[in-house]
Protein backbone atom coordinates (compact mmCIF):
# COMPACT_ATOMS: atom_id res chain seq x y z
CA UNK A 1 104.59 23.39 14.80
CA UNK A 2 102.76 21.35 11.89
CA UNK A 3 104.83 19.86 9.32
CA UNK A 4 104.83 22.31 6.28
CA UNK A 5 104.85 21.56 2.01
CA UNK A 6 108.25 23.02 1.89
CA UNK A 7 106.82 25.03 -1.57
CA UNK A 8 104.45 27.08 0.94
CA UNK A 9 105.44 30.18 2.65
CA UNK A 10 107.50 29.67 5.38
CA UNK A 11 106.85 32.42 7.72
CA UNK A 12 102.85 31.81 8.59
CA UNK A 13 101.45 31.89 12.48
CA UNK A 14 99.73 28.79 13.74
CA UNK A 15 96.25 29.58 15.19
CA UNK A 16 93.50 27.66 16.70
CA UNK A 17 90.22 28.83 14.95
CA UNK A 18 88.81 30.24 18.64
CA UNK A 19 92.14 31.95 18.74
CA UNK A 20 92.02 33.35 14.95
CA UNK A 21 88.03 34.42 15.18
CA UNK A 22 88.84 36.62 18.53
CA UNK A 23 92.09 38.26 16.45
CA UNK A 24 90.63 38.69 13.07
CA UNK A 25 88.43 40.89 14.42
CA UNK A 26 90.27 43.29 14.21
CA UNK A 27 92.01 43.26 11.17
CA UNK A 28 90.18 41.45 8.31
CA UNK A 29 91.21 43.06 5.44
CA UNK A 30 94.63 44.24 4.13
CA UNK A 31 94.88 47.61 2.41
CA UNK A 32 94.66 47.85 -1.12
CA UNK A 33 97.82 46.94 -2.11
CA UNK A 34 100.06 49.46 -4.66
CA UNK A 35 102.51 47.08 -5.47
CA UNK A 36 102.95 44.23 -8.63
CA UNK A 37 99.70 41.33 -7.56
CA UNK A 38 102.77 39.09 -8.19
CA UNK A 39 106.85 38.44 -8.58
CA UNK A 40 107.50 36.91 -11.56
CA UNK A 41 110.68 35.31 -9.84
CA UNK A 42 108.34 33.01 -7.65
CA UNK A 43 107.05 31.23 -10.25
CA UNK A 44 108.73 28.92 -13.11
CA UNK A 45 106.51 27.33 -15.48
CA UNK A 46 107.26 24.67 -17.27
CA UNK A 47 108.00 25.15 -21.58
CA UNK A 48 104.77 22.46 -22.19
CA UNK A 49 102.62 21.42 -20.50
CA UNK A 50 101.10 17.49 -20.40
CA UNK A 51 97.05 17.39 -19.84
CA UNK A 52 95.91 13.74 -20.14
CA UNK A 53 92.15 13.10 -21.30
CA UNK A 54 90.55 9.63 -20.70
CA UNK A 55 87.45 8.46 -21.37
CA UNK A 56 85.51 7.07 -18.84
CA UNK A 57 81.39 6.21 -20.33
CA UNK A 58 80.21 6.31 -17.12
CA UNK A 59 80.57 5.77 -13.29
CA UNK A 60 80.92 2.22 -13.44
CA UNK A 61 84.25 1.75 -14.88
CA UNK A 62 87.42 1.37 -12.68
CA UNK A 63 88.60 4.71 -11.65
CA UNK A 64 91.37 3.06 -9.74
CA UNK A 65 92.77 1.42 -13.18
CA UNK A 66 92.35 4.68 -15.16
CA UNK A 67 93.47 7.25 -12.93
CA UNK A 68 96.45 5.20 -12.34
CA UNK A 69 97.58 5.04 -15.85
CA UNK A 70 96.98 8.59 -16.18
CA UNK A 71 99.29 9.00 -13.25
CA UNK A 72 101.61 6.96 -15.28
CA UNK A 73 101.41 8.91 -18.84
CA UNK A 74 102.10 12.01 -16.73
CA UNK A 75 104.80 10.54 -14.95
CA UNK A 76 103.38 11.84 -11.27
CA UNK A 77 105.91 10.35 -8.69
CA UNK A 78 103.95 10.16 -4.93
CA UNK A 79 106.17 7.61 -3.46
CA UNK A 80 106.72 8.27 -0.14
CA UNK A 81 104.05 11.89 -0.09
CA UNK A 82 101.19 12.43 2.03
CA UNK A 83 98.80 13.17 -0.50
CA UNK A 84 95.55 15.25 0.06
CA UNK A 85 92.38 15.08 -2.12
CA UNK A 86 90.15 18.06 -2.66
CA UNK A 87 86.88 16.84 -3.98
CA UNK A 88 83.97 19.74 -4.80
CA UNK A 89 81.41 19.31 -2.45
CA UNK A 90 78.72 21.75 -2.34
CA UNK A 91 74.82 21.00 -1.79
CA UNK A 92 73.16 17.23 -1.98
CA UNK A 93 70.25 16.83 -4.64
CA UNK A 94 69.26 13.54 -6.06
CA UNK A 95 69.86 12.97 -10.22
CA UNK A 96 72.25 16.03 -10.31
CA UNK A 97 75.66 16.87 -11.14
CA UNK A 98 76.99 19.31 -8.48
CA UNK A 99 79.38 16.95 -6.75
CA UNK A 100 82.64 14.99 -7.42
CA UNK A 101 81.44 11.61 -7.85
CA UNK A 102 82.28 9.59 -4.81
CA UNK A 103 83.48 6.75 -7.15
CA UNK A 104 85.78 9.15 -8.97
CA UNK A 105 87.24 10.38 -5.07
CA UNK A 106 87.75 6.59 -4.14
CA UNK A 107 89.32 5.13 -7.25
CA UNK A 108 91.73 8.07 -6.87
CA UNK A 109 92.68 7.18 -3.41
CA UNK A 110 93.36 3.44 -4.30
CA UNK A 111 95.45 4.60 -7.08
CA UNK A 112 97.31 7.12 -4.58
CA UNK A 113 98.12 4.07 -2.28
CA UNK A 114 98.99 2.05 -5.40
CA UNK A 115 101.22 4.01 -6.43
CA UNK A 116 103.32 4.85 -3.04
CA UNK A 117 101.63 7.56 -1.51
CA UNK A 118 103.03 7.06 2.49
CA UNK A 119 98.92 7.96 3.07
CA UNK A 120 95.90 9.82 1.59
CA UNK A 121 93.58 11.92 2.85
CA UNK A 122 90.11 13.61 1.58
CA UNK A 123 89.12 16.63 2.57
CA UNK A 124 86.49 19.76 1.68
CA UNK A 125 85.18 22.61 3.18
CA UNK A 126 81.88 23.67 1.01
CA UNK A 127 80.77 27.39 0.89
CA UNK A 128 76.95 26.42 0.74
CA UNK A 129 75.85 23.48 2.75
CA UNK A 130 77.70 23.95 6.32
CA UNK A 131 76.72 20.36 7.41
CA UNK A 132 79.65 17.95 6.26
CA UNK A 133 78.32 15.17 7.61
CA UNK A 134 75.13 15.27 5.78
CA UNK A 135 77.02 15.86 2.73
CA UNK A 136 79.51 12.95 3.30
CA UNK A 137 76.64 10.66 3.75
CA UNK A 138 73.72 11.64 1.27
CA UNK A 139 76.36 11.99 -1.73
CA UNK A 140 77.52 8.59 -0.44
CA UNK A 141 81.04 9.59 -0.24
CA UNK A 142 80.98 7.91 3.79
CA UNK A 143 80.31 4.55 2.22
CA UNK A 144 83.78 4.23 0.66
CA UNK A 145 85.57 6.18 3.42
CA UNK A 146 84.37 3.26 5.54
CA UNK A 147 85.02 0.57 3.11
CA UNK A 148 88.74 1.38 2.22
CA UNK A 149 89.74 3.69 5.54
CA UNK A 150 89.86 6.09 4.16
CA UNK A 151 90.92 9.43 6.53
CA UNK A 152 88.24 12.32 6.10
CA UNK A 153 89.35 16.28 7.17
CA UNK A 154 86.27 19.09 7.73
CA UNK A 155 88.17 21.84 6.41
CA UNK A 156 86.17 24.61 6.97
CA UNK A 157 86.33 23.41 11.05
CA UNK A 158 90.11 22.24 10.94
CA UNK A 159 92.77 24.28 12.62
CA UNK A 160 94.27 27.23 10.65
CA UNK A 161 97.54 28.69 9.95
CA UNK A 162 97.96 32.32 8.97
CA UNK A 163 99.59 32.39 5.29
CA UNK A 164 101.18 34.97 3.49
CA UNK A 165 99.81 35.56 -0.36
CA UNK A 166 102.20 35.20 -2.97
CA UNK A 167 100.11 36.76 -5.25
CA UNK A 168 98.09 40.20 -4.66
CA UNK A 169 94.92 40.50 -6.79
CA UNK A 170 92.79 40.65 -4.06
CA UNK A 171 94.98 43.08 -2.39
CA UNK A 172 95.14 40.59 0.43
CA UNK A 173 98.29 40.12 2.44
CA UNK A 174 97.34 36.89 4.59
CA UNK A 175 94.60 34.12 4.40
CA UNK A 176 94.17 31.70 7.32
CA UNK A 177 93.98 28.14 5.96
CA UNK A 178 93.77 24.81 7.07
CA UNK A 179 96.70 22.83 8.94
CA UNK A 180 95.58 19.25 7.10
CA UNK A 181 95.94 21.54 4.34
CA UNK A 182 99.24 22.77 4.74
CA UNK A 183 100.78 19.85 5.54
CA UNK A 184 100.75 17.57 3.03
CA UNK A 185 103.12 16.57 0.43
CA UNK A 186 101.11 16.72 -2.56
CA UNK A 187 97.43 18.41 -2.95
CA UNK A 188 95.06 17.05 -5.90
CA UNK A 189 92.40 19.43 -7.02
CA UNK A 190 89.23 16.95 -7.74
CA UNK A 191 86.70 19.29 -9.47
CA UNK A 192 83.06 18.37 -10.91
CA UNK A 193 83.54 20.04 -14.38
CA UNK A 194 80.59 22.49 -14.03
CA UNK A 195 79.36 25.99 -15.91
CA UNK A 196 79.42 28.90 -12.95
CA UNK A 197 77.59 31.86 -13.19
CA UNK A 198 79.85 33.87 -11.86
CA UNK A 199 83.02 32.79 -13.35
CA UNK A 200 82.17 31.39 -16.66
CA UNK A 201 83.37 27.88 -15.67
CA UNK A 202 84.59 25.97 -11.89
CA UNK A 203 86.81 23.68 -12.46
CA UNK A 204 90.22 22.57 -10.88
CA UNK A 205 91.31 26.04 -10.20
CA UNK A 206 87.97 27.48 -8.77
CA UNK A 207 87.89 24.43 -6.63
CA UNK A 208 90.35 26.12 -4.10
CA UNK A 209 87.84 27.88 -2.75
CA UNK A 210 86.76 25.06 -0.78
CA UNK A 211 90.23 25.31 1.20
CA UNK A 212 88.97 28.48 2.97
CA UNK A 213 87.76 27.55 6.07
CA UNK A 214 84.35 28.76 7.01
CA UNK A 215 84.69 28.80 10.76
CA UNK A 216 87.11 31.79 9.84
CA UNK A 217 85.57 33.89 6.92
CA UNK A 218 81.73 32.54 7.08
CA UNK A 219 79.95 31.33 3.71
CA UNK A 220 79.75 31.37 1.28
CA UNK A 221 83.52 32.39 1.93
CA UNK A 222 82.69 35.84 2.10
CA UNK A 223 85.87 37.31 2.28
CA UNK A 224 86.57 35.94 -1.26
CA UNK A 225 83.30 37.33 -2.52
CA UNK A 226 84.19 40.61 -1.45
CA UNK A 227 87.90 40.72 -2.77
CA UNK A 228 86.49 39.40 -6.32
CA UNK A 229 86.31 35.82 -7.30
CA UNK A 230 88.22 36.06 -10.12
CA UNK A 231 91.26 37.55 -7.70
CA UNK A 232 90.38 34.87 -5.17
CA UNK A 233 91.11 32.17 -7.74
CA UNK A 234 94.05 33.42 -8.21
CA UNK A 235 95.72 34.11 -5.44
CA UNK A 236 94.22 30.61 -4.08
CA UNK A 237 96.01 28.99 -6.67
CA UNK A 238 99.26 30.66 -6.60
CA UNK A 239 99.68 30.48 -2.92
CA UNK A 240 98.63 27.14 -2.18
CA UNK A 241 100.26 25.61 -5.64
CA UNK A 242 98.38 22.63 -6.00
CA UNK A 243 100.57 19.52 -7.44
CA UNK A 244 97.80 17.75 -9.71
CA UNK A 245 94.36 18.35 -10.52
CA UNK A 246 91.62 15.29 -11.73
CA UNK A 247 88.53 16.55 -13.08
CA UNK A 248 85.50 14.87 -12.97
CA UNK A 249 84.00 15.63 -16.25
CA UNK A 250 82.14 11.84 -16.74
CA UNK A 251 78.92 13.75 -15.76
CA UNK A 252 79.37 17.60 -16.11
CA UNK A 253 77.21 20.57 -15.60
CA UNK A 254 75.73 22.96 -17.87
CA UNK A 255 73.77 26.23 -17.64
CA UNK A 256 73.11 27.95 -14.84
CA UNK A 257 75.92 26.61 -12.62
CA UNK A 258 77.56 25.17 -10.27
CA UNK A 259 74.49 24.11 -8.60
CA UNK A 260 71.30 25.19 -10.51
CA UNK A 261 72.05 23.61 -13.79
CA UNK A 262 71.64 20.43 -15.83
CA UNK A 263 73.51 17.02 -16.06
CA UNK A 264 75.61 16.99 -18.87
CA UNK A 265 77.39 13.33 -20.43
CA UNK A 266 80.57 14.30 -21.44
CA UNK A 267 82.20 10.64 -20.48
CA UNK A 268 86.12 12.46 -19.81
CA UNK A 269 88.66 12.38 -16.87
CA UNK A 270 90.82 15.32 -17.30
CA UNK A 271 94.44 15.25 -15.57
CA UNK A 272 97.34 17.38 -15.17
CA UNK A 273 99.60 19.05 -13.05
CA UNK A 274 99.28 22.33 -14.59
CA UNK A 275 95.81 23.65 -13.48
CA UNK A 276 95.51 26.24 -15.50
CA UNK A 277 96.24 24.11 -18.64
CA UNK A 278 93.85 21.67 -17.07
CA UNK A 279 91.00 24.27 -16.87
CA UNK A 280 91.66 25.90 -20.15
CA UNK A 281 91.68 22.33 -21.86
CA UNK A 282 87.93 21.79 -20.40
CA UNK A 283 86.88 25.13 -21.20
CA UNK A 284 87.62 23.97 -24.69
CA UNK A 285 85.74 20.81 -24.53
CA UNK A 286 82.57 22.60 -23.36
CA UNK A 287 82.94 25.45 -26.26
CA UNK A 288 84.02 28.27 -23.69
CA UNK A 289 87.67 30.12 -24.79
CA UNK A 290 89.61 30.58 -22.13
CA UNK A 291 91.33 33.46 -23.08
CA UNK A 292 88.07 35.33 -22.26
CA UNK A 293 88.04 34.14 -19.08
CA UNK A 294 89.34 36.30 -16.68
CA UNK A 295 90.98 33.88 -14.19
CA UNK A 296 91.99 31.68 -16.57
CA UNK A 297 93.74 34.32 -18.73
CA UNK A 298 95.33 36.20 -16.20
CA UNK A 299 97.04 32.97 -14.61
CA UNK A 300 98.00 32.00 -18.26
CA UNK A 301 100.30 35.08 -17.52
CA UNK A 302 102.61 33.59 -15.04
CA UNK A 303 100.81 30.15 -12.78
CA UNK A 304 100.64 27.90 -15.98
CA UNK A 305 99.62 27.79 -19.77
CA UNK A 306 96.41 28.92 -21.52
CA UNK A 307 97.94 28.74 -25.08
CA UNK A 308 96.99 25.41 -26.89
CA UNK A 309 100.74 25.17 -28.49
CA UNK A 310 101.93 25.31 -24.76
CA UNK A 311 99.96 22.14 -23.99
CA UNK A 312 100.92 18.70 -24.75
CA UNK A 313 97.69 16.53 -24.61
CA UNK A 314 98.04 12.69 -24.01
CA UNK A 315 95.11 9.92 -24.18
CA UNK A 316 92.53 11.10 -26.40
CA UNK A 317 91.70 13.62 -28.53
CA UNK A 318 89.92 16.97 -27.52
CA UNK A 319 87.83 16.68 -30.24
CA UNK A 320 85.98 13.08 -28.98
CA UNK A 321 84.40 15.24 -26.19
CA UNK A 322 84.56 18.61 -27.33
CA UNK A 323 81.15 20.00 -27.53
CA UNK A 324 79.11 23.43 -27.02
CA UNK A 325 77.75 23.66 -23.23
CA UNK A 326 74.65 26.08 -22.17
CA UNK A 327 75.71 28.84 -20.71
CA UNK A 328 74.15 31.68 -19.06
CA UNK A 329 73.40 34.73 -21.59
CA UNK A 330 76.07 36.98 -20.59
CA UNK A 331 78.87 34.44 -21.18
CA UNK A 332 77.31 33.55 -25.15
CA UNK A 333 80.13 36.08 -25.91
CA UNK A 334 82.88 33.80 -24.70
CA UNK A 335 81.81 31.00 -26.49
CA UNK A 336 85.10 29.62 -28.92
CA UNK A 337 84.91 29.97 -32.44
CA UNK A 338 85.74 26.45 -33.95
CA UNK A 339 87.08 26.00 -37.22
């Protein structure tokens, strides 16, 4: 049996993904489930929460240098952990902004090693483009795997484990996800800050929906589709738990999101190991309130904090980057009133 993040559910059923496609079948979906979506008890938030914001004027700078001293100001101990990078990764076009920079991925795993990580891995599992290895290549990311060995993980072809939901807005019981996954020490959330024009806004918490392995539920992930991608966040996020979360927000995305929109300079690394205080803080730098944004308000309930006086920034100020993004016309109504 794989080793296990000893903050996962316990009780989960290895498969191989032959194995799970012949069994799942036949039961897909859980029943609609009557109960709380989630025990209170399983969860303990912190009283603030620390969300660092460094700027970073473009993709030449050392990411290595500043994400290690934001690993510092937050005081993120990985000595010893087998940490696992999440990039976004979803379709290749030249001049845009759809993916995690690859410079932002590989100055995060120097910074990893540099500060004790006992190894690092990258790994993504994109609901759009099924061929990794085109993506790996044409968004250049294969260039510093190779240069710095750097250990890369399909996840949407990896071996699965069944997993029990901690949370139940989906009305889910179990999702299958990936072994490389669940056995890691510490998992980093590495978002492209982007508009979405389903959500409102992707960002470190939507990013989990690249942990969902294709080779199981199809794509674009269409169990999570089905179940309500606001849910899907959510339970994503409380189940799995992710440790940190590094947004790429040097070059965001505006508009009609996450693929179909424009480059955006916003020149800002955001960090933190409260996701939902990391995605509410760069809802606020694009002009979006994230208390009317479904996700993001619900977790604000119990996963982490939504409420500015909860969150403790460090670096710079919001208001350097803080700006009004395009959106879509139906989320003009969400847009946050500044004083």
């Amino acid at each position: 049996m794989a080793t296990r993040r000893s903050d996962l559910p316990l009780h989960h059923r290895q498969w191989s993904r032959r194995a799970f496609l012949a069994a799942i079948s036949t039961s897909v979906v859980a029943a609609a489930c009557r109960r709380a979506p989630y025990d209170a008890s399983l969860f303990a938030r912190p009283e603030r929460s620390p969300v660092g914001l460094y700027a970073a004027r473009d993709y030449t700078i050392d990411f290595k240098e500043l994400i290690g001293r934001g690993l510092e100001d937050l005081h993120v101990d990985v000595r010893g952990r087998r940490v696992f990078l999440k990039p976004n990764m979803v379709e290749y076009e030249s001049n845009s902004a759809i993916n995690t920079n690859p410079l932002v991925v590989a100055g995060a795993v120097l910074a990893f090693r540099a500060a004790g990580a006992a190894s690092v891995t990258v790994g993504e599992g994109p609901g759009h483009r099924r061929d990794m290895e085109y993506l790996v290549t044409e968004t250049g990311l294969y260039e510093h795997l190779r240069e710095n060995r750097i250990a890369f993980v399909d996840l949407n072809q990896d071996d699965v484990a069944e997993v029990p939901l901690r949370s139940r807005f989906t009305g889910l019981e179990r999702l299958a996800l990936p072994i490389e996954l669940l056995q890691s020490d510490f998992i980093v959330s590495m978002p492209k800050l982007k508009t979405h024009h389903w959500a409102g806004i992707t960002a470190s918490m939507k990013n989990l929906f690249g942990t969902v392995p294709g080779a199981v539920y199809g794509w674009p992930k269409n169990i999570l589709h089905r179940h309500g991608i606001d849910n899907s966040i959510i339970d994503l996020n409380a189940t799995i738990r992710p440790h940190f979360a590094i947004v790429d927000a040097v070059i965001a995305m505006e508009g009609d999101g996450p693929i179909m929109g424009r480059p955006r300079q916003l020149g800002c690394v955001v960090m933190g190991s409260d996701l939902v205080a990391v995605d509410a803080t760069s809802a606020r730098m694009i002009g979006l309130d994230p208390t009317q944004i479904p996700y993001l308000s619900e977790a604000g309930r119990f996963l982490g904090h939504v409420d500015p006086r909860r969150i403790e920034l460090r670096g710079e100020r919001l208001a350097r980057f803080a700006t009004e993004f395009d959106v879509l016309d139906r989320f003009k109504s969400i847009r946050l009133r500044r004083s």
